[in-house]
C-alpha atoms as a PDB file:
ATOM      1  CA  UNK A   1      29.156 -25.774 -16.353  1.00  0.00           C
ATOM      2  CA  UNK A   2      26.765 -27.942 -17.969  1.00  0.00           C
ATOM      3  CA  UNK A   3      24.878 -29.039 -14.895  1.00  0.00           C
ATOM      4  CA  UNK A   4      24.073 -25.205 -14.309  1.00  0.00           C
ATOM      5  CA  UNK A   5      23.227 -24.455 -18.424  1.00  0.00           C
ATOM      6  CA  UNK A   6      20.841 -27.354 -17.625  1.00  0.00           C
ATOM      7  CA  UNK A   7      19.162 -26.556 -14.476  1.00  0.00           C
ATOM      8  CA  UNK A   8      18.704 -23.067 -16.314  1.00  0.00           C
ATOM      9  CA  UNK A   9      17.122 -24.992 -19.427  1.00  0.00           C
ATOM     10  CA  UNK A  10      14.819 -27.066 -17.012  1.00  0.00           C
ATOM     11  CA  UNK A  11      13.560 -23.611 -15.489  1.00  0.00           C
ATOM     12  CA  UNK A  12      13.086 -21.811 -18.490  1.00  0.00           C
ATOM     13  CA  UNK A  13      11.263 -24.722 -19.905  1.00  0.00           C
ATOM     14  CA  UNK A  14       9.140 -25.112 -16.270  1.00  0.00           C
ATOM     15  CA  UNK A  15       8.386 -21.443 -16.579  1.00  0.00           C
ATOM     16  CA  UNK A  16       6.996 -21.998 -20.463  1.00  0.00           C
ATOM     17  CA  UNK A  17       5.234 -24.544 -19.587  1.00  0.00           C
ATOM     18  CA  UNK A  18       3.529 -22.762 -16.747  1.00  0.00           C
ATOM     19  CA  UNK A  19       2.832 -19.598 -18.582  1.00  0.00           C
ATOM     20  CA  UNK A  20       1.605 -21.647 -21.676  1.00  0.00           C
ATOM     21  CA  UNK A  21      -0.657 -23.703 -19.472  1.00  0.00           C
ATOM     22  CA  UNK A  22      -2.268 -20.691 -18.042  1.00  0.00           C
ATOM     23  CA  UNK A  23      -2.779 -19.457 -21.573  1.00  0.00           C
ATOM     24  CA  UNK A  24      -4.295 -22.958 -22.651  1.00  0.00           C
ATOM     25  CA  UNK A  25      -6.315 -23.766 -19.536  1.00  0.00           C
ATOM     26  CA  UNK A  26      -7.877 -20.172 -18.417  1.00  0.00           C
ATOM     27  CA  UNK A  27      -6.824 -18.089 -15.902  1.00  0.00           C
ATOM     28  CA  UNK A  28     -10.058 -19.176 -13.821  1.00  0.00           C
ATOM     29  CA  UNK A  29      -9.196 -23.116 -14.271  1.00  0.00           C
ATOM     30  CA  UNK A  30      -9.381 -24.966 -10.383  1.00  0.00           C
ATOM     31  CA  UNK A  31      -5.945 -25.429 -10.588  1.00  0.00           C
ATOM     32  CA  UNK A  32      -4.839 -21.741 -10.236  1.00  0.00           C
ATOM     33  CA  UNK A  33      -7.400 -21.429  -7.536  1.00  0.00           C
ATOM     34  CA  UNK A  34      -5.428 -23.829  -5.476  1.00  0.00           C
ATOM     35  CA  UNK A  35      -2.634 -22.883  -3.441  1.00  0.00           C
ATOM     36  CA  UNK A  36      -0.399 -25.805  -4.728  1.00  0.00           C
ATOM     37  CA  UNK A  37      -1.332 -24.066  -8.693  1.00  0.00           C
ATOM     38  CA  UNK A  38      -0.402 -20.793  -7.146  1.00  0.00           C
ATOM     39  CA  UNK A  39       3.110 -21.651  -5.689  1.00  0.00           C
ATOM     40  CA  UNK A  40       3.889 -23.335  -9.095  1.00  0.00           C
ATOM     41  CA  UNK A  41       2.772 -20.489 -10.860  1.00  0.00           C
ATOM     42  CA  UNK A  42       4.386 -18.044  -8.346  1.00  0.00           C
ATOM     43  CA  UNK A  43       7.730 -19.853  -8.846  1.00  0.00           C
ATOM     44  CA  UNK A  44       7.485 -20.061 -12.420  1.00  0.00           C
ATOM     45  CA  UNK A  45       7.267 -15.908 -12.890  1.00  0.00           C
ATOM     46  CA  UNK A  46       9.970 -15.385 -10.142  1.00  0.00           C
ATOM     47  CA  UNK A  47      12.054 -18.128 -12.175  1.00  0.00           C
ATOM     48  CA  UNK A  48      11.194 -15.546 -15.673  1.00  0.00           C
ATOM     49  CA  UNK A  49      11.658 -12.464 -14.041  1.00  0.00           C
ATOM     50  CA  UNK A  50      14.227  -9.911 -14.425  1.00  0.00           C
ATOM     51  CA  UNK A  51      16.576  -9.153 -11.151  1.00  0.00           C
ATOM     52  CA  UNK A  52      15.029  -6.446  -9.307  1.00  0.00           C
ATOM     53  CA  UNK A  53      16.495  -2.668  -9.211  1.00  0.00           C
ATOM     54  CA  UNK A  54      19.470  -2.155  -6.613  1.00  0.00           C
ATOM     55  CA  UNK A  55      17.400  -1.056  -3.175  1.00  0.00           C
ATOM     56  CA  UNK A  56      14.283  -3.032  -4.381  1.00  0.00           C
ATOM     57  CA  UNK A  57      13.573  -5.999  -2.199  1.00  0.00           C
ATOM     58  CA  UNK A  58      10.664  -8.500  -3.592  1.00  0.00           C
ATOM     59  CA  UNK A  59       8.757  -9.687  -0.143  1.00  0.00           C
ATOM     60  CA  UNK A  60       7.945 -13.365   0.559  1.00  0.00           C
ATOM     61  CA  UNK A  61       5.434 -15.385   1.873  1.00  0.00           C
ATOM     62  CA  UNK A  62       6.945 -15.157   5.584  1.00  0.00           C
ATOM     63  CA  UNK A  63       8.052 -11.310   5.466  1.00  0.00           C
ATOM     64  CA  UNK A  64       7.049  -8.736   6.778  1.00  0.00           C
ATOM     65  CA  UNK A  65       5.751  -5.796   4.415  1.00  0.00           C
ATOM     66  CA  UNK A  66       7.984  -2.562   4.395  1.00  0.00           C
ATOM     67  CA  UNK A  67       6.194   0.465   5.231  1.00  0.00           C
ATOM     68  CA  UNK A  68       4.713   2.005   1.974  1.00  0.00           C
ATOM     69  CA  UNK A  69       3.074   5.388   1.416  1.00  0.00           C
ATOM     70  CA  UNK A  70       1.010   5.624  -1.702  1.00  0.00           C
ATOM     71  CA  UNK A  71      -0.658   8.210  -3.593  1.00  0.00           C
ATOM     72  CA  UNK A  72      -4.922   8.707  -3.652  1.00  0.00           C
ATOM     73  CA  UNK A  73      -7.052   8.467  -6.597  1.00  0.00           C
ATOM     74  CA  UNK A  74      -9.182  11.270  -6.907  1.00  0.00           C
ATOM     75  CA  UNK A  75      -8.993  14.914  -5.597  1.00  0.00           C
ATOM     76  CA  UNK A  76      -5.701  15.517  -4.979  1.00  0.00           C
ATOM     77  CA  UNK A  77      -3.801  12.925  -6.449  1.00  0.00           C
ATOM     78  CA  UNK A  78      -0.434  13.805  -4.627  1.00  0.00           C
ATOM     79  CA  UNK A  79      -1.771  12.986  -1.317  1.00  0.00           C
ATOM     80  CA  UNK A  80      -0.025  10.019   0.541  1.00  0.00           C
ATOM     81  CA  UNK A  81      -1.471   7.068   2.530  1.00  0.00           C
ATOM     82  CA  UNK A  82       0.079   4.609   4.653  1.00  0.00           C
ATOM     83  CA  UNK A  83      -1.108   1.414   4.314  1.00  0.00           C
ATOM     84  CA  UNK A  84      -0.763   0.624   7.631  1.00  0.00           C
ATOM     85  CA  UNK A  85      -2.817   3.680   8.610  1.00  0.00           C
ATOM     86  CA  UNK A  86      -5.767   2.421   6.362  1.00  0.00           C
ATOM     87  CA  UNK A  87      -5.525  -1.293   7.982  1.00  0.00           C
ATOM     88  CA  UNK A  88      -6.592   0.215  10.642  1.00  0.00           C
ATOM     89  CA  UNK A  89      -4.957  -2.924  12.806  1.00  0.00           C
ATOM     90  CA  UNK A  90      -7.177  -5.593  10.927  1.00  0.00           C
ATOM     91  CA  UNK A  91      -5.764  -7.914   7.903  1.00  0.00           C
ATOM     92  CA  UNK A  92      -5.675  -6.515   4.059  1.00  0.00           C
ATOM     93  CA  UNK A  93      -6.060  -7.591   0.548  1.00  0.00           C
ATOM     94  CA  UNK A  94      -4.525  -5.768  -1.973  1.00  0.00           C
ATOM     95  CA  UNK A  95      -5.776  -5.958  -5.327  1.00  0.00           C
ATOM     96  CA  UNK A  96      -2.842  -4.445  -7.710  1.00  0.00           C
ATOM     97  CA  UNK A  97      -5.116  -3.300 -11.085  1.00  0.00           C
ATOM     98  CA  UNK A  98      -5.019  -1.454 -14.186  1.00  0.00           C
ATOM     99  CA  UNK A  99      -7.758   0.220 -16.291  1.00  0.00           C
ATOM    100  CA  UNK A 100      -6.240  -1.614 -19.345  1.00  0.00           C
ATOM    101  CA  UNK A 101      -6.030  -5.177 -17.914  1.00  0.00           C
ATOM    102  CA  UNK A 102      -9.271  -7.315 -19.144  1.00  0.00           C
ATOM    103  CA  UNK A 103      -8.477 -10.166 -16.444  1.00  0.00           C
ATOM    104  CA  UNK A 104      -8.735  -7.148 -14.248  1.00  0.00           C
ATOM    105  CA  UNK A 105     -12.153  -5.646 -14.985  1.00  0.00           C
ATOM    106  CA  UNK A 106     -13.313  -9.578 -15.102  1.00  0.00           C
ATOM    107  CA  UNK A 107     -12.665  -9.533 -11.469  1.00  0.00           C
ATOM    108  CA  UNK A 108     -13.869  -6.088 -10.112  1.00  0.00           C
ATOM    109  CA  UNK A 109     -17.299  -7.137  -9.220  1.00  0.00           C
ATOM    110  CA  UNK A 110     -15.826  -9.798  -7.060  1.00  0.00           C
ATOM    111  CA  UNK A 111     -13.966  -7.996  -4.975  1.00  0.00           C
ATOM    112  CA  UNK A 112     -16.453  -5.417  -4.887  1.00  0.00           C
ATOM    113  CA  UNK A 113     -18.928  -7.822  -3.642  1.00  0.00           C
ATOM    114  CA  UNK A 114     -16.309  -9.068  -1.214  1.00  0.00           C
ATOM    115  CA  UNK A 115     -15.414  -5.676   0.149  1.00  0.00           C
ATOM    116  CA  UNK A 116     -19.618  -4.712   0.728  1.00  0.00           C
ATOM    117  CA  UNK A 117     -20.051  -8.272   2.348  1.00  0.00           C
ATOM    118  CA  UNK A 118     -20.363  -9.102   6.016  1.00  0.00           C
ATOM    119  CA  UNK A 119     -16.954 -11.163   5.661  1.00  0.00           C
ATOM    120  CA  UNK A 120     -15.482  -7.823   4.114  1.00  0.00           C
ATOM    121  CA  UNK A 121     -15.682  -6.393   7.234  1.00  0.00           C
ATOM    122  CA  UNK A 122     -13.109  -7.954   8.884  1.00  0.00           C
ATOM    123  CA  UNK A 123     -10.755  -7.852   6.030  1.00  0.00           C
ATOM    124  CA  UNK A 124      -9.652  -4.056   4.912  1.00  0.00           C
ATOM    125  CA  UNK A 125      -9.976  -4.416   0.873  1.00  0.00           C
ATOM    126  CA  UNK A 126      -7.127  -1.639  -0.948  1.00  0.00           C
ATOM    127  CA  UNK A 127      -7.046  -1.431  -4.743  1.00  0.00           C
ATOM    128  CA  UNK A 128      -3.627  -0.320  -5.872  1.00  0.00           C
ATOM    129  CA  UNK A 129      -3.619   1.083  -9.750  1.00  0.00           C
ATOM    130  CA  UNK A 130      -0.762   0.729 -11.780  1.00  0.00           C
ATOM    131  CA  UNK A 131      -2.337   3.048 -14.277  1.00  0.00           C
ATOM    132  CA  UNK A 132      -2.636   6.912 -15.233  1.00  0.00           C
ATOM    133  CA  UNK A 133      -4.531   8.654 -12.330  1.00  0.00           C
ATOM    134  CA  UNK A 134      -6.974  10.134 -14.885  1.00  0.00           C
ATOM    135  CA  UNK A 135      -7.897   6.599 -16.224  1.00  0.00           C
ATOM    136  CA  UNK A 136      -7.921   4.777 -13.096  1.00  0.00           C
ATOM    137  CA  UNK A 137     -10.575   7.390 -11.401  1.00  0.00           C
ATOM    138  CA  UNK A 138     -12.518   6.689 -14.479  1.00  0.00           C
ATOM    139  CA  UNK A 139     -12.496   3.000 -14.084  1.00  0.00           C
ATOM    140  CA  UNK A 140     -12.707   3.088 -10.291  1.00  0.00           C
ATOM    141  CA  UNK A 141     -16.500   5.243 -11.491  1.00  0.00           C
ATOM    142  CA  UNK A 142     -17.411   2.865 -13.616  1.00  0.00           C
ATOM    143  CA  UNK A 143     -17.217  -0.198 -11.309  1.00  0.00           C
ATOM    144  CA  UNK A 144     -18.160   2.001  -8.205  1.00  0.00           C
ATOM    145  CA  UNK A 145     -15.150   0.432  -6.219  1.00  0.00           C
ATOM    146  CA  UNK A 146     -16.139   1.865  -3.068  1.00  0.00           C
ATOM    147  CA  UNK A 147     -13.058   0.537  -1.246  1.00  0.00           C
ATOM    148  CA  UNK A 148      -9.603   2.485  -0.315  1.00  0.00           C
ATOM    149  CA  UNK A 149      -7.908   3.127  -4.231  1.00  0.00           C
ATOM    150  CA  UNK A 150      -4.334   4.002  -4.351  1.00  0.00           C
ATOM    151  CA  UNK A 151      -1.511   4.552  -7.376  1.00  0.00           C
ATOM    152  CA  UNK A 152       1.552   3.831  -8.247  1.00  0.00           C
ATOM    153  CA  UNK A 153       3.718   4.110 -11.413  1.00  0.00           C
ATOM    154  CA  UNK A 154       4.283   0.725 -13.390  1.00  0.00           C
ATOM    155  CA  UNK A 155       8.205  -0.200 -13.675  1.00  0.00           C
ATOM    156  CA  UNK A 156      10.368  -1.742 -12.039  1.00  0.00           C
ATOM    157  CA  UNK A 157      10.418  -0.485  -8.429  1.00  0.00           C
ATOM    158  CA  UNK A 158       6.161  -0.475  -8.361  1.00  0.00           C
ATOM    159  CA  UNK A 159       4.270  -1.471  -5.143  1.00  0.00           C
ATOM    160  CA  UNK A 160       3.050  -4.773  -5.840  1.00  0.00           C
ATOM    161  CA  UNK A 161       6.975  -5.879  -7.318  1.00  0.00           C
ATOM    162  CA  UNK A 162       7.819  -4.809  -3.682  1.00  0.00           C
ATOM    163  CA  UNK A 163       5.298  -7.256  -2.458  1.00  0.00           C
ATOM    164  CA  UNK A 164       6.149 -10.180  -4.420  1.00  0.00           C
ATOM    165  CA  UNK A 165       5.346  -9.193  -8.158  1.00  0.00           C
ATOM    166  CA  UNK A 166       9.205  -9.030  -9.856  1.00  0.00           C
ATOM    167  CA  UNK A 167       7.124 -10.053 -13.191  1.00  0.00           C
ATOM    168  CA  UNK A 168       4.986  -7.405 -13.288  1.00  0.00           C
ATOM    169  CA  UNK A 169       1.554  -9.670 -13.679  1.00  0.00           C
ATOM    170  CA  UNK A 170      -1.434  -8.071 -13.247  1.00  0.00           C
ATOM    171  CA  UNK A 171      -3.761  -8.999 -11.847  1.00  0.00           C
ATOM    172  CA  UNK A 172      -2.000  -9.633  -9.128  1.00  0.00           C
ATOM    173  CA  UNK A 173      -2.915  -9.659  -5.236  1.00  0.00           C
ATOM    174  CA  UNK A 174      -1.839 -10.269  -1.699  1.00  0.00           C
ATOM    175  CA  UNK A 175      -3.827 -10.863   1.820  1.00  0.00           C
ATOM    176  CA  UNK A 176      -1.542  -9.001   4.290  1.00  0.00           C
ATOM    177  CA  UNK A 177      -1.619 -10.131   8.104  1.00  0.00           C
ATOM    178  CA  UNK A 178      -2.836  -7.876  11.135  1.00  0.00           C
ATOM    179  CA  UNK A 179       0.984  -7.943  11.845  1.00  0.00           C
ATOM    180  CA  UNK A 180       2.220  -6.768   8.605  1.00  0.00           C
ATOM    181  CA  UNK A 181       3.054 -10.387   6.947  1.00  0.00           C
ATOM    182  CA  UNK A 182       2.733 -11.508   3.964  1.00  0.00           C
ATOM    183  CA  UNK A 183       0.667 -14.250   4.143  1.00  0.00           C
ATOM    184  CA  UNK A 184      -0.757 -15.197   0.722  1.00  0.00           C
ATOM    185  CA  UNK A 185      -0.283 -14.392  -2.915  1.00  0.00           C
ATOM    186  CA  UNK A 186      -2.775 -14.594  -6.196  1.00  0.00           C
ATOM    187  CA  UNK A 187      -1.137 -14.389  -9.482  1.00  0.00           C
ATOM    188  CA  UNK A 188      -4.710 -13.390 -11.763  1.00  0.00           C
ATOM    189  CA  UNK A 189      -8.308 -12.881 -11.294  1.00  0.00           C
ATOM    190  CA  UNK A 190     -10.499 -14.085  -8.568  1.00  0.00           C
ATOM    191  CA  UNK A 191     -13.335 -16.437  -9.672  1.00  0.00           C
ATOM    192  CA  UNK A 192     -16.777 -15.871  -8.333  1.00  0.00           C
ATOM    193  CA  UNK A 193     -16.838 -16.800  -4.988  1.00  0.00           C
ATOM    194  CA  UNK A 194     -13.187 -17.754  -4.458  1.00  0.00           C
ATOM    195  CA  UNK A 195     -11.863 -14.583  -2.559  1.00  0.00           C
ATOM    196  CA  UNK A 196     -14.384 -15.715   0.888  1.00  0.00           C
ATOM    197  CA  UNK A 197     -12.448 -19.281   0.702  1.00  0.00           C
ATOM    198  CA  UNK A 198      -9.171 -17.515  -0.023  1.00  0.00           C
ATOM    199  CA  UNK A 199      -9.385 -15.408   3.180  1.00  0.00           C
ATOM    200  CA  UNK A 200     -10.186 -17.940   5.323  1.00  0.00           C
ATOM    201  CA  UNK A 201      -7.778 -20.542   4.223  1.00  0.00           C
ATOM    202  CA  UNK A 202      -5.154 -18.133   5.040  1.00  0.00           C
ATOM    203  CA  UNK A 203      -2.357 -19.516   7.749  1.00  0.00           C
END
């Protein structure tokens, strides 16, 4: 009994420390850039988070993504995708966003950039808003994110906690294989630069 109470107490405690060392050090610090800072971090908010709704399965590094039908932004905003359908056979990033997230508008122009680049190209780029339609078409104006945008309610049972987000962080994004596996994760904004090393360091 009080070898589990303490293995609990160490993970809180890990957790804290991880969350408060984010807070301290920046969201853009090296460290999170690496994938050693990321699988820390990654553990730390899995550690935190709340069990997942019955019939909700959180995806791994390793799994293969479920197939998942999301709503457009813009015109009609009940019409579904598949997101296999807009791979379109290559690999994708999806960026999980909201129009009320400042990490998230910090990193728009990145993966805007990324998206319009020659590397972009081989890489299909999906935003997925956990927002109001209404205010994420606005935003997705603003920033002239000319790339694939989907929705999705926030809670519980939300896209990106279905691939590998049980905390609910945001930003939050994940570079999906050809093959439909989850091959990397990003737990807040991408740096200048970073998402053209990120890509390519992929397994």
């Amino acid at each position: 009994m009080r070898s589990t109470a303490k293995l609990l107490w160490v993970a809180a405690a890990g957790t804290a420390l991880g969350l408060v060392a984010l807070t301290v050090v920046g969201d853009r610090h090296p460290v999170w850039q690496s994938d050693t800072g990321q699988k820390v971090l990654q553990k730390g908010l899995e550690t935190a988070a709340p069990e997942p709704p019955p019939g909700v399965t959180v995806a791994k590094v390793g799994d293969k993504i479920p197939a998942m039908s999301l709503r457009t932004i813009g015109g009609d905003n009940q019409q579904r995708r598949e997101l296999k359908e807009i791979a379109d056979g290559k690999p994708m990033l999806i960026n999980f966003w909201a129009s009320w997230c400042g990490p998230c508008i910090r990193e728009i122009p990145e993966l805007v950039r990324y998206a319009n680049s020659d590397k972009g190209k081989d890489v299909t780029v999906v935003g997925i808003a956990l927002d109001e339609p209404a205010a994420a078409q606005s935003f997705v104006d603003r920033f002239k994110m000319n790339y694939p945008q989907l929705w999705d309610e926030i809670g519980p049972k939300d896209a990106s906690v279905t691939l590998g987000n049980p905390a609910g962080v945001l930003p939050y994004s994940v570079l999906i294989g050809a093959d439909g596996t989850l091959l990397k994760q990003k737990i807040g904004p991408f740096a200048e630069g970073e998402i053209d090393k990120w890509v390519v360091a992929a397994p």
